[in-house]
C-alpha atoms as a PDB file:
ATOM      1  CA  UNK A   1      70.690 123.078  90.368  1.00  0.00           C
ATOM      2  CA  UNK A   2      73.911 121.532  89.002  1.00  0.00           C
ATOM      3  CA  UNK A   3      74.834 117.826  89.983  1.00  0.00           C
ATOM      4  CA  UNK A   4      76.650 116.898  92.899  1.00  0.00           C
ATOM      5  CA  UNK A   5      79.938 115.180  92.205  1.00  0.00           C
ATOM      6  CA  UNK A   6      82.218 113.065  94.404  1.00  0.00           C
ATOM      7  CA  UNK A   7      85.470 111.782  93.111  1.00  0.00           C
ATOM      8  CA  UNK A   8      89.223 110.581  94.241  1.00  0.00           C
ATOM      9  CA  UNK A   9      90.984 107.355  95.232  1.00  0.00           C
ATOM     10  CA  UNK A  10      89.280 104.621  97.392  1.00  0.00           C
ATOM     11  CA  UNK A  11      92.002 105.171 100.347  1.00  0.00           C
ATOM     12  CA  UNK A  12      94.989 107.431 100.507  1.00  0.00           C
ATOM     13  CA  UNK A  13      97.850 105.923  99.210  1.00  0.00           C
ATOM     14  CA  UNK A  14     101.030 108.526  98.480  1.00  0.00           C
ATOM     15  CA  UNK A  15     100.729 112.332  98.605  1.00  0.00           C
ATOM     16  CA  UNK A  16     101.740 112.078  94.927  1.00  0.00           C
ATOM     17  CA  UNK A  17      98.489 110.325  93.698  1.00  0.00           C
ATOM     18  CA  UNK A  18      96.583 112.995  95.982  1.00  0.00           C
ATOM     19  CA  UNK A  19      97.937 116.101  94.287  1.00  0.00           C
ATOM     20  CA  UNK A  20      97.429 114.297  91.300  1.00  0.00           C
ATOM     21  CA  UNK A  21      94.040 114.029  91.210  1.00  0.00           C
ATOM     22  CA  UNK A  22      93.151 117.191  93.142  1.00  0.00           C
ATOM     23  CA  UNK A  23      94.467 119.145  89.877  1.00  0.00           C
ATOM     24  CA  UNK A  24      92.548 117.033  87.750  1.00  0.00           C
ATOM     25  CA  UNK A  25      89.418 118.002  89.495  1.00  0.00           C
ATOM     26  CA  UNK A  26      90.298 121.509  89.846  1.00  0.00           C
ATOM     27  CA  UNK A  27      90.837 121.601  86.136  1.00  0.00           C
ATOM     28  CA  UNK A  28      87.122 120.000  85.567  1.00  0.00           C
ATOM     29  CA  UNK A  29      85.738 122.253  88.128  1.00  0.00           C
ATOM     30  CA  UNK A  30      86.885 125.427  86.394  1.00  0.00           C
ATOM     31  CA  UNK A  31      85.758 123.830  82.776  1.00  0.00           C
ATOM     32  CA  UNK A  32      82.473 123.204  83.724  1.00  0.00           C
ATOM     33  CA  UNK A  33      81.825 125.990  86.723  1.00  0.00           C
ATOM     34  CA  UNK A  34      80.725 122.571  89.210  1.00  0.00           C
ATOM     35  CA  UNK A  35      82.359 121.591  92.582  1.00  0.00           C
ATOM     36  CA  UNK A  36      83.562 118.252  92.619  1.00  0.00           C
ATOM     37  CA  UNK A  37      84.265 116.851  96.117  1.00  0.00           C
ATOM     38  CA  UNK A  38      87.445 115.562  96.645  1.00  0.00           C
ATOM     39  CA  UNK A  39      87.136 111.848  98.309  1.00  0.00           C
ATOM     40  CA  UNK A  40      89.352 109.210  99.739  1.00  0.00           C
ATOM     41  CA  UNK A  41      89.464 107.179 102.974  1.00  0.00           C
ATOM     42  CA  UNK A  42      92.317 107.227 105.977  1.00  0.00           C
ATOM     43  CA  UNK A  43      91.409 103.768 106.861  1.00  0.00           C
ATOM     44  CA  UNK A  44      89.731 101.281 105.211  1.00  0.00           C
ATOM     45  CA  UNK A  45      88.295  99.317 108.186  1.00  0.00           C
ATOM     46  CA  UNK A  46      86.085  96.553 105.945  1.00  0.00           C
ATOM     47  CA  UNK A  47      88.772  95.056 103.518  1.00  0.00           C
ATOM     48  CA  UNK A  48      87.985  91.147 102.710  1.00  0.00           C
ATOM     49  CA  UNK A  49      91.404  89.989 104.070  1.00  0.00           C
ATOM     50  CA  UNK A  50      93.134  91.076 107.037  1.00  0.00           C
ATOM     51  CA  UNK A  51      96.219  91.383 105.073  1.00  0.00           C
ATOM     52  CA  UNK A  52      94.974  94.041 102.461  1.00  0.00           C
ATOM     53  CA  UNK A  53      95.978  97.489 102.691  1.00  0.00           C
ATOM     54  CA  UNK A  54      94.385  99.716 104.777  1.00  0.00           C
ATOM     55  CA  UNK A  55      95.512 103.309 104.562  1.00  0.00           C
ATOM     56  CA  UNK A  56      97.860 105.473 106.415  1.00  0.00           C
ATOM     57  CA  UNK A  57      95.296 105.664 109.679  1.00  0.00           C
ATOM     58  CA  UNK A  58      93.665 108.856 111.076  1.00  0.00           C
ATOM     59  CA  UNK A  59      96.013 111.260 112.097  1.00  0.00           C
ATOM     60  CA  UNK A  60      98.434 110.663 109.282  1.00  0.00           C
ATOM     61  CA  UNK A  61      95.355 110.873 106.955  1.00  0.00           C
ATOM     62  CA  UNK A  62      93.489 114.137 107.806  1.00  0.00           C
ATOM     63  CA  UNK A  63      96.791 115.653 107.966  1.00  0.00           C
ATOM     64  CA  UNK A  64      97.266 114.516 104.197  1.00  0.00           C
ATOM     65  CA  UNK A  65      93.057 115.748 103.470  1.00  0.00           C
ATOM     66  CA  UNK A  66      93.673 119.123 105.509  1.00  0.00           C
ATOM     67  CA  UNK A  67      96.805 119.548 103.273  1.00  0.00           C
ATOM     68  CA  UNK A  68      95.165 118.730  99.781  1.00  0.00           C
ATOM     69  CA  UNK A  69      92.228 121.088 101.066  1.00  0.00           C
ATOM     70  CA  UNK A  70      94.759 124.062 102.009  1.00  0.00           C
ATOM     71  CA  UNK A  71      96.206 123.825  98.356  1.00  0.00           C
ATOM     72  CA  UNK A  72      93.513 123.267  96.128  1.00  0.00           C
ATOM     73  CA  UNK A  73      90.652 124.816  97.970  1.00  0.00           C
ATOM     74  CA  UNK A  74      88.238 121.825  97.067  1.00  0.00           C
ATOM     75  CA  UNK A  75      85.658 120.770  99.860  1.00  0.00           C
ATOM     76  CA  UNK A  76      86.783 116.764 101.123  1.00  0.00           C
ATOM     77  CA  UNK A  77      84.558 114.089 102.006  1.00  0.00           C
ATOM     78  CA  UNK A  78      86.018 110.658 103.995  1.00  0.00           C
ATOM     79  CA  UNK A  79      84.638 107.990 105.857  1.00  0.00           C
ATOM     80  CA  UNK A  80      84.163 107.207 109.322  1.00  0.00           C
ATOM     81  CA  UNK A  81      83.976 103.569 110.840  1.00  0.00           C
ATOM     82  CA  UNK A  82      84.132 104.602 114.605  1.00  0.00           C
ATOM     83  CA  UNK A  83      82.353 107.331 116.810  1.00  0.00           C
ATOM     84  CA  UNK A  84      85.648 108.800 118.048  1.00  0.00           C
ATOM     85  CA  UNK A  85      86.545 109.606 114.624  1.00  0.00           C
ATOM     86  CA  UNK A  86      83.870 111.710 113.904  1.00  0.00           C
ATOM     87  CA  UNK A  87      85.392 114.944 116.246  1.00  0.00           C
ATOM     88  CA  UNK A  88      88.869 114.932 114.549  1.00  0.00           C
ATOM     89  CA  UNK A  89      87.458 114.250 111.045  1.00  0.00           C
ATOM     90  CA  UNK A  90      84.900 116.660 111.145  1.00  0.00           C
ATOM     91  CA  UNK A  91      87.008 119.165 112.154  1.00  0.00           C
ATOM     92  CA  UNK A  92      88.860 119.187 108.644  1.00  0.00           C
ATOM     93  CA  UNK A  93      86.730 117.195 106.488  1.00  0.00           C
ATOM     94  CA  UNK A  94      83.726 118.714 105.085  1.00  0.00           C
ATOM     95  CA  UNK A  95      80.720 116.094 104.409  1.00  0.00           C
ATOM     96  CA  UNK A  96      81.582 112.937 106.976  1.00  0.00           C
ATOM     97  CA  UNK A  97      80.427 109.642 105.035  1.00  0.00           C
ATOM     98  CA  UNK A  98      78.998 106.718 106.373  1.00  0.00           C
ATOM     99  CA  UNK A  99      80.290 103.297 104.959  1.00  0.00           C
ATOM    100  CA  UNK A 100      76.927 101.150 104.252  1.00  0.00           C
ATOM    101  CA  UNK A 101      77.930  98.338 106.450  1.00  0.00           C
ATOM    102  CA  UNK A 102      77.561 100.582 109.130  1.00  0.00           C
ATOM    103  CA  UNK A 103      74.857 102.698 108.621  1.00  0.00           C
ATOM    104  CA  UNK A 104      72.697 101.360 110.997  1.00  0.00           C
ATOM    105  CA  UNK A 105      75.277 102.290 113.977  1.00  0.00           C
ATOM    106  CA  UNK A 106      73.546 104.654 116.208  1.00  0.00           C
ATOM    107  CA  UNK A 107      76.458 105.929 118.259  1.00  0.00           C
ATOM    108  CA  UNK A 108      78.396 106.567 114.824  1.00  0.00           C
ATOM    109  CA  UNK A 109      75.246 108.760 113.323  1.00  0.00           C
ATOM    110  CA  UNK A 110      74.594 110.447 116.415  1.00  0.00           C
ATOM    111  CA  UNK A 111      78.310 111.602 116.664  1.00  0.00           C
ATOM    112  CA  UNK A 112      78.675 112.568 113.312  1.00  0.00           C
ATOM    113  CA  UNK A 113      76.053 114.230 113.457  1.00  0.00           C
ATOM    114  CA  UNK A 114      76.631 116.447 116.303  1.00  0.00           C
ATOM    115  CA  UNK A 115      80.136 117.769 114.180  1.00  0.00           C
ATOM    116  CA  UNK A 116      77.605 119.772 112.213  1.00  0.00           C
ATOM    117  CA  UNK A 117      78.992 118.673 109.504  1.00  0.00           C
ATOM    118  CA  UNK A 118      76.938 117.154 106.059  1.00  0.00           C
ATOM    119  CA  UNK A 119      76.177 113.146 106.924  1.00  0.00           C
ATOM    120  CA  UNK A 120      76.418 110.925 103.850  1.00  0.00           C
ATOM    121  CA  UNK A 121      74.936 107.663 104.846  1.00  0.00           C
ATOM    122  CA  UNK A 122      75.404 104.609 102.166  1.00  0.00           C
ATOM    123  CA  UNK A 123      72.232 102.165 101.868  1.00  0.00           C
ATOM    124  CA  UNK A 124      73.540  99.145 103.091  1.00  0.00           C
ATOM    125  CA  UNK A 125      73.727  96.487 100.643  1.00  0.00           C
ATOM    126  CA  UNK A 126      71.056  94.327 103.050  1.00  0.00           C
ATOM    127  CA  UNK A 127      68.551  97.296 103.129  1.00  0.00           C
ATOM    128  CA  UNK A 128      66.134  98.583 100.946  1.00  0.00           C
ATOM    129  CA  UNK A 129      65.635 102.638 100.332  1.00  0.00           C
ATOM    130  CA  UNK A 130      62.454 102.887 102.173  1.00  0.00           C
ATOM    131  CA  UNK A 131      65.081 101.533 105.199  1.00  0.00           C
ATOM    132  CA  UNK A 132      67.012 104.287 105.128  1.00  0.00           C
ATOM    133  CA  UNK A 133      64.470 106.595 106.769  1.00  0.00           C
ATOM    134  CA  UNK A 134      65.757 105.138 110.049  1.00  0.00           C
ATOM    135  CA  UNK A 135      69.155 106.171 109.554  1.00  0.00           C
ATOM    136  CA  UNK A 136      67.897 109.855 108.633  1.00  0.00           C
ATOM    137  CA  UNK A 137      65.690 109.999 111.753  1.00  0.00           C
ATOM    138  CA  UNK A 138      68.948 109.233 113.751  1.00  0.00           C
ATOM    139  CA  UNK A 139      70.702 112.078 112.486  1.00  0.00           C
ATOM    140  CA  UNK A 140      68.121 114.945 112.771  1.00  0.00           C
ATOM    141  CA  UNK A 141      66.696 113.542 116.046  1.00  0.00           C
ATOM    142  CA  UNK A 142      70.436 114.338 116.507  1.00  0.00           C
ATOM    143  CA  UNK A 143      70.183 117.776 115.719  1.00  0.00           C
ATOM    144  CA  UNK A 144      71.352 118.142 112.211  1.00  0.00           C
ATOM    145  CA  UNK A 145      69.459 117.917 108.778  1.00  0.00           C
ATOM    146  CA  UNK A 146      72.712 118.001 106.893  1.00  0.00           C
ATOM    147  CA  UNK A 147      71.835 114.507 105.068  1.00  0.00           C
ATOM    148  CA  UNK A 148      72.215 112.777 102.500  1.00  0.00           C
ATOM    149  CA  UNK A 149      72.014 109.394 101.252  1.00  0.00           C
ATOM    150  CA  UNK A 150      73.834 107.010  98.566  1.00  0.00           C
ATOM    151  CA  UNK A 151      72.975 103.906  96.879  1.00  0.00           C
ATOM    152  CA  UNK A 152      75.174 101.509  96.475  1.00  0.00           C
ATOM    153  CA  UNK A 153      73.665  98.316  95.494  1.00  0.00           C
ATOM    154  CA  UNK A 154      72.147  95.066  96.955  1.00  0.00           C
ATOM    155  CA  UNK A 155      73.676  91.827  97.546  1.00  0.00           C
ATOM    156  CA  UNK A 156      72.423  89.376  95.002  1.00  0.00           C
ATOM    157  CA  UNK A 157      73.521  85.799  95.253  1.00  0.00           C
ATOM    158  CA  UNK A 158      77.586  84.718  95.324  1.00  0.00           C
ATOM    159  CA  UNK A 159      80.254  87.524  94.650  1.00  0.00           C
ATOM    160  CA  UNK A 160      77.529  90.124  93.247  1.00  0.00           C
ATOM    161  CA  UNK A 161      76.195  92.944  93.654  1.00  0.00           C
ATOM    162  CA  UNK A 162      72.653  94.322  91.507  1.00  0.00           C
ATOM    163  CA  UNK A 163      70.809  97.710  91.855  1.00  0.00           C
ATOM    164  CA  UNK A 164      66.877  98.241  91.741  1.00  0.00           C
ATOM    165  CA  UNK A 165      67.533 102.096  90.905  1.00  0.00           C
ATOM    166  CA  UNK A 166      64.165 102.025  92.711  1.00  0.00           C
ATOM    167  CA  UNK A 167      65.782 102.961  95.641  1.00  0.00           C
ATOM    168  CA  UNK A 168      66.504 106.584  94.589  1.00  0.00           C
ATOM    169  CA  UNK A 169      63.254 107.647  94.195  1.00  0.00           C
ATOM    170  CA  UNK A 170      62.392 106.155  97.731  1.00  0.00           C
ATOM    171  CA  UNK A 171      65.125 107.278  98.790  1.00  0.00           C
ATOM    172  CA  UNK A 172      64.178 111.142  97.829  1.00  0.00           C
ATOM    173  CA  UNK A 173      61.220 110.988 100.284  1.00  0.00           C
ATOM    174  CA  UNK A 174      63.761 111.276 103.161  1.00  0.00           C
ATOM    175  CA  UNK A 175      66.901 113.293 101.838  1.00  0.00           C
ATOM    176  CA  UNK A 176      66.814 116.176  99.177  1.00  0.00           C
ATOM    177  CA  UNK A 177      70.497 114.385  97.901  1.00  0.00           C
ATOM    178  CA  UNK A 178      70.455 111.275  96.538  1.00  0.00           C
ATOM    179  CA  UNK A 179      73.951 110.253  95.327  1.00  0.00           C
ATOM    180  CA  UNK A 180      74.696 107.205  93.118  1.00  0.00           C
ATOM    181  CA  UNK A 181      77.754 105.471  93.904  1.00  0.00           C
ATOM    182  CA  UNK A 182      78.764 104.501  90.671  1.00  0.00           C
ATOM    183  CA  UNK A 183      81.875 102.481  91.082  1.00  0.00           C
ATOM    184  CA  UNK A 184      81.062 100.361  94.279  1.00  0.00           C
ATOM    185  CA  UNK A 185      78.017  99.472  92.810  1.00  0.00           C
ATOM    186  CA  UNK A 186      79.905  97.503  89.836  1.00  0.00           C
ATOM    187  CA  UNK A 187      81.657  95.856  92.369  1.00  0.00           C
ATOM    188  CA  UNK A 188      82.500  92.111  92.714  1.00  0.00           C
ATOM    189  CA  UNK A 189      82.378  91.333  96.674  1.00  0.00           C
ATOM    190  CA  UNK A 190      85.618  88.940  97.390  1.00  0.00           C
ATOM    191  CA  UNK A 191      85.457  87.935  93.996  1.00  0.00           C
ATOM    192  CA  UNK A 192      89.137  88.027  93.652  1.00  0.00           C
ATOM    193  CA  UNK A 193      91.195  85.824  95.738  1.00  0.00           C
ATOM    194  CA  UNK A 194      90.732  87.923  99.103  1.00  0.00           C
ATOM    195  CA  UNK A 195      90.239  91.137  97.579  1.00  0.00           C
ATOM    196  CA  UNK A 196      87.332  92.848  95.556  1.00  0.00           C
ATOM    197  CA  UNK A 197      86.791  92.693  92.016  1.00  0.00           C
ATOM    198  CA  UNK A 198      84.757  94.842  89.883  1.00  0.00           C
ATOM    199  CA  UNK A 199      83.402  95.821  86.242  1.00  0.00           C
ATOM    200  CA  UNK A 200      84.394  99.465  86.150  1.00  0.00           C
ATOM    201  CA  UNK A 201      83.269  99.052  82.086  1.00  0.00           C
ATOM    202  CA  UNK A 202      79.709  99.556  83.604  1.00  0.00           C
ATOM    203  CA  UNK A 203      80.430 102.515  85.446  1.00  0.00           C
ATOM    204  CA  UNK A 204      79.046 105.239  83.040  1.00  0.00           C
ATOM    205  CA  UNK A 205      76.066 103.526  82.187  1.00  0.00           C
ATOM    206  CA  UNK A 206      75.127 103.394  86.048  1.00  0.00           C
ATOM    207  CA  UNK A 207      75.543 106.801  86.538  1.00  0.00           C
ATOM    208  CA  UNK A 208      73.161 107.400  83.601  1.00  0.00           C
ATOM    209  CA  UNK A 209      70.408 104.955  84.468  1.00  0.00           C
ATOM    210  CA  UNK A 210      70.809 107.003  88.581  1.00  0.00           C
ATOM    211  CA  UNK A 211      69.913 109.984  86.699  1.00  0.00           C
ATOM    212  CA  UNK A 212      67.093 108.640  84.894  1.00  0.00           C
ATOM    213  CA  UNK A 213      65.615 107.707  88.208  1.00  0.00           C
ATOM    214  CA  UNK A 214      66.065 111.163  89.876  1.00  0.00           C
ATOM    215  CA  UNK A 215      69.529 110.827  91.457  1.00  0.00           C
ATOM    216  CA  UNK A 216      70.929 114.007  92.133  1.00  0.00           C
ATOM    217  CA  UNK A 217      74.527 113.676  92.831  1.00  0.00           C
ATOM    218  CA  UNK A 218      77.413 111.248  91.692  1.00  0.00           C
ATOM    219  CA  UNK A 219      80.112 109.141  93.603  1.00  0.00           C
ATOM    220  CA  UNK A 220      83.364 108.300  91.681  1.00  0.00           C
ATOM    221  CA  UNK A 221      86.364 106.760  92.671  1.00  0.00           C
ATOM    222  CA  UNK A 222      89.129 107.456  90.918  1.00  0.00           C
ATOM    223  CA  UNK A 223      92.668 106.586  90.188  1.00  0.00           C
ATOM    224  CA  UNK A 224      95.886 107.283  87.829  1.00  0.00           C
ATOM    225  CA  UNK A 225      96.204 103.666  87.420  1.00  0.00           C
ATOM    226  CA  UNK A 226      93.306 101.312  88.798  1.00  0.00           C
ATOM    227  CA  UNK A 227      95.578  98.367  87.812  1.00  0.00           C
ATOM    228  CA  UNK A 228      98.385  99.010  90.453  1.00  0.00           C
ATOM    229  CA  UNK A 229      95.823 100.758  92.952  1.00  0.00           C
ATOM    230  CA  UNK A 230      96.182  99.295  96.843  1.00  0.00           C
ATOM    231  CA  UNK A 231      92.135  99.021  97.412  1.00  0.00           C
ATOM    232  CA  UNK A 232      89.297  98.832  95.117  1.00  0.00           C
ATOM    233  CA  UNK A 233      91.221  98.897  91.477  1.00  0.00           C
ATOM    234  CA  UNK A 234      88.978  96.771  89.659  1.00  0.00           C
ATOM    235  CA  UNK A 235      85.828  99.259  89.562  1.00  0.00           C
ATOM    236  CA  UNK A 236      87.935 102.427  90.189  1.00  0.00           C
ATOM    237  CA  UNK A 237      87.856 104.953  87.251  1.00  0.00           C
ATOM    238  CA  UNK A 238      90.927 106.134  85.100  1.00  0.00           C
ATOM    239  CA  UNK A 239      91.027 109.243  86.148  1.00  0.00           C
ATOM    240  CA  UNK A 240      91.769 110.178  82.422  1.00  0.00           C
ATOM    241  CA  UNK A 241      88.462 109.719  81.666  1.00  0.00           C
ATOM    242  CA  UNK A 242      86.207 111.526  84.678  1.00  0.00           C
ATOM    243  CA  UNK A 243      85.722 114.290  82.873  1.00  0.00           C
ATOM    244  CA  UNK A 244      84.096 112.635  79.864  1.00  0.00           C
ATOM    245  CA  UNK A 245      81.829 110.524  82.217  1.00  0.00           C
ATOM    246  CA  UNK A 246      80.814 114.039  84.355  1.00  0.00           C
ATOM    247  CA  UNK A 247      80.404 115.508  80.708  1.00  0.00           C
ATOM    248  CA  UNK A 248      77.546 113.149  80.013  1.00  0.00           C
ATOM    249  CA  UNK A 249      76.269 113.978  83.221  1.00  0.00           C
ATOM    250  CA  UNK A 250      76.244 117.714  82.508  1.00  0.00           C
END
């Protein structure tokens, strides 16, 4: 069984930068016969400061996801902070993703998982991977076993994050996916003046060490150019060089 793969900007930003990478990970799809999952957020609910850039909101947004899946014919994952977002959202999207500050939010599991539609839930950064059997529960109790979970990282001290790759393997006793998130997990929480710094430098040797420790899929977000990106820049991935990182993955 090939890798999963997950890539594409932290939030939407211009239809431009969409297209952009879409191609991109068509033309690494068709190179290496995989699937990459085209990624990126409507709204970005949890930024540090309440004047950071949040994305062009729901209905704007799917309509921009429905579009990029219409053209390119890749499958599209985004997030959902909210319970009413999970109808409209799953209706387009197809794996619904939970952000890791929320993944203990029944409502929000229970309603995403009645869509039908694959539930990624991120390990939240207080919780450990035997936690995350909770979160699991929620959703099949709801009547799906479309699930599967991402690591993400732990908060460690001031401004940092560390990951006990531990958590995959425990991880695997309650989801047959495991993803890594490889790019929020070099992140620098409010390290940056009000916004988020990051080490993306360390970004291909944490998807490496996930797969040493049984991870079976891989998150990436990606951008043309990090430096001028609206959310998440610092440990966002050229996009230029995804397909050497998914190479050594391969």
């Amino acid at each position: 069984m090939k890798p999963i793969f997950i890539a594409g900007p932290c939030v939407i930003e211009t239809q431009d930068i969409l297209d952009e990478v879409a191609q991109e990970l068509v033309r690494i799809n068709k190179k290496f016969g995989i699937n990459i999952i085209f990624k990126s957020s409507f709204d970005k609910a949890n930024r540090t400061s309440i004047n950071s850039y949040r994305g062009p909101g729901l209905d704007k947004g799917l309509t921009m996801l429905n579009d990029i899946k219409q053209k390119y014919g890749l499958n599209i994952l985004t997030d959902i902070h909210e319970s009413f977002q999970a109808k409209p959202a799953g209706e387009i999207v197809d794996v619904l993703q939970i952000p890791a500050f929320l993944c203990r939010q029944t409502d929000l599991l229970v309603s995403a998982a009645q869509t039908g539609k694959i539930v990624n839930i991120k390990k939240a950064q207080f919780l450990s991977g035997e936690d995350m059997q909770y979160p699991v529960q929620k959703v099949r109790e709801s009547g799906n076993d479309n699930v599967w979970l991402t690591e993400r990282g732990n908060v460690y001290g001031y401004n940092n994050l560390a990951v006990d790759f531990r958590n995959i393997a425990d991880m695997k006793k309650y989801s047959d996916v495991v993803i890594m998130d490889c790019t929020h997990s070099v992140q620098r929480p409010g390290a940056a003046g009000g916004k988020t710094g990051g080490n993306r430098e360390f970004v291909p040797a944490m998807a490496l060490a996930a797969k040493a420790f049984g991870a079976n899929g891989y998150f990436f977000e990606v951008h043309p150019d990090p430096e001028k990106a609206l959310s998440d820049g610092p440990n966002m991935l050229y996009l230029k060089d995804l397909e050497t990182v998914i190479k050594s993955l391969l």
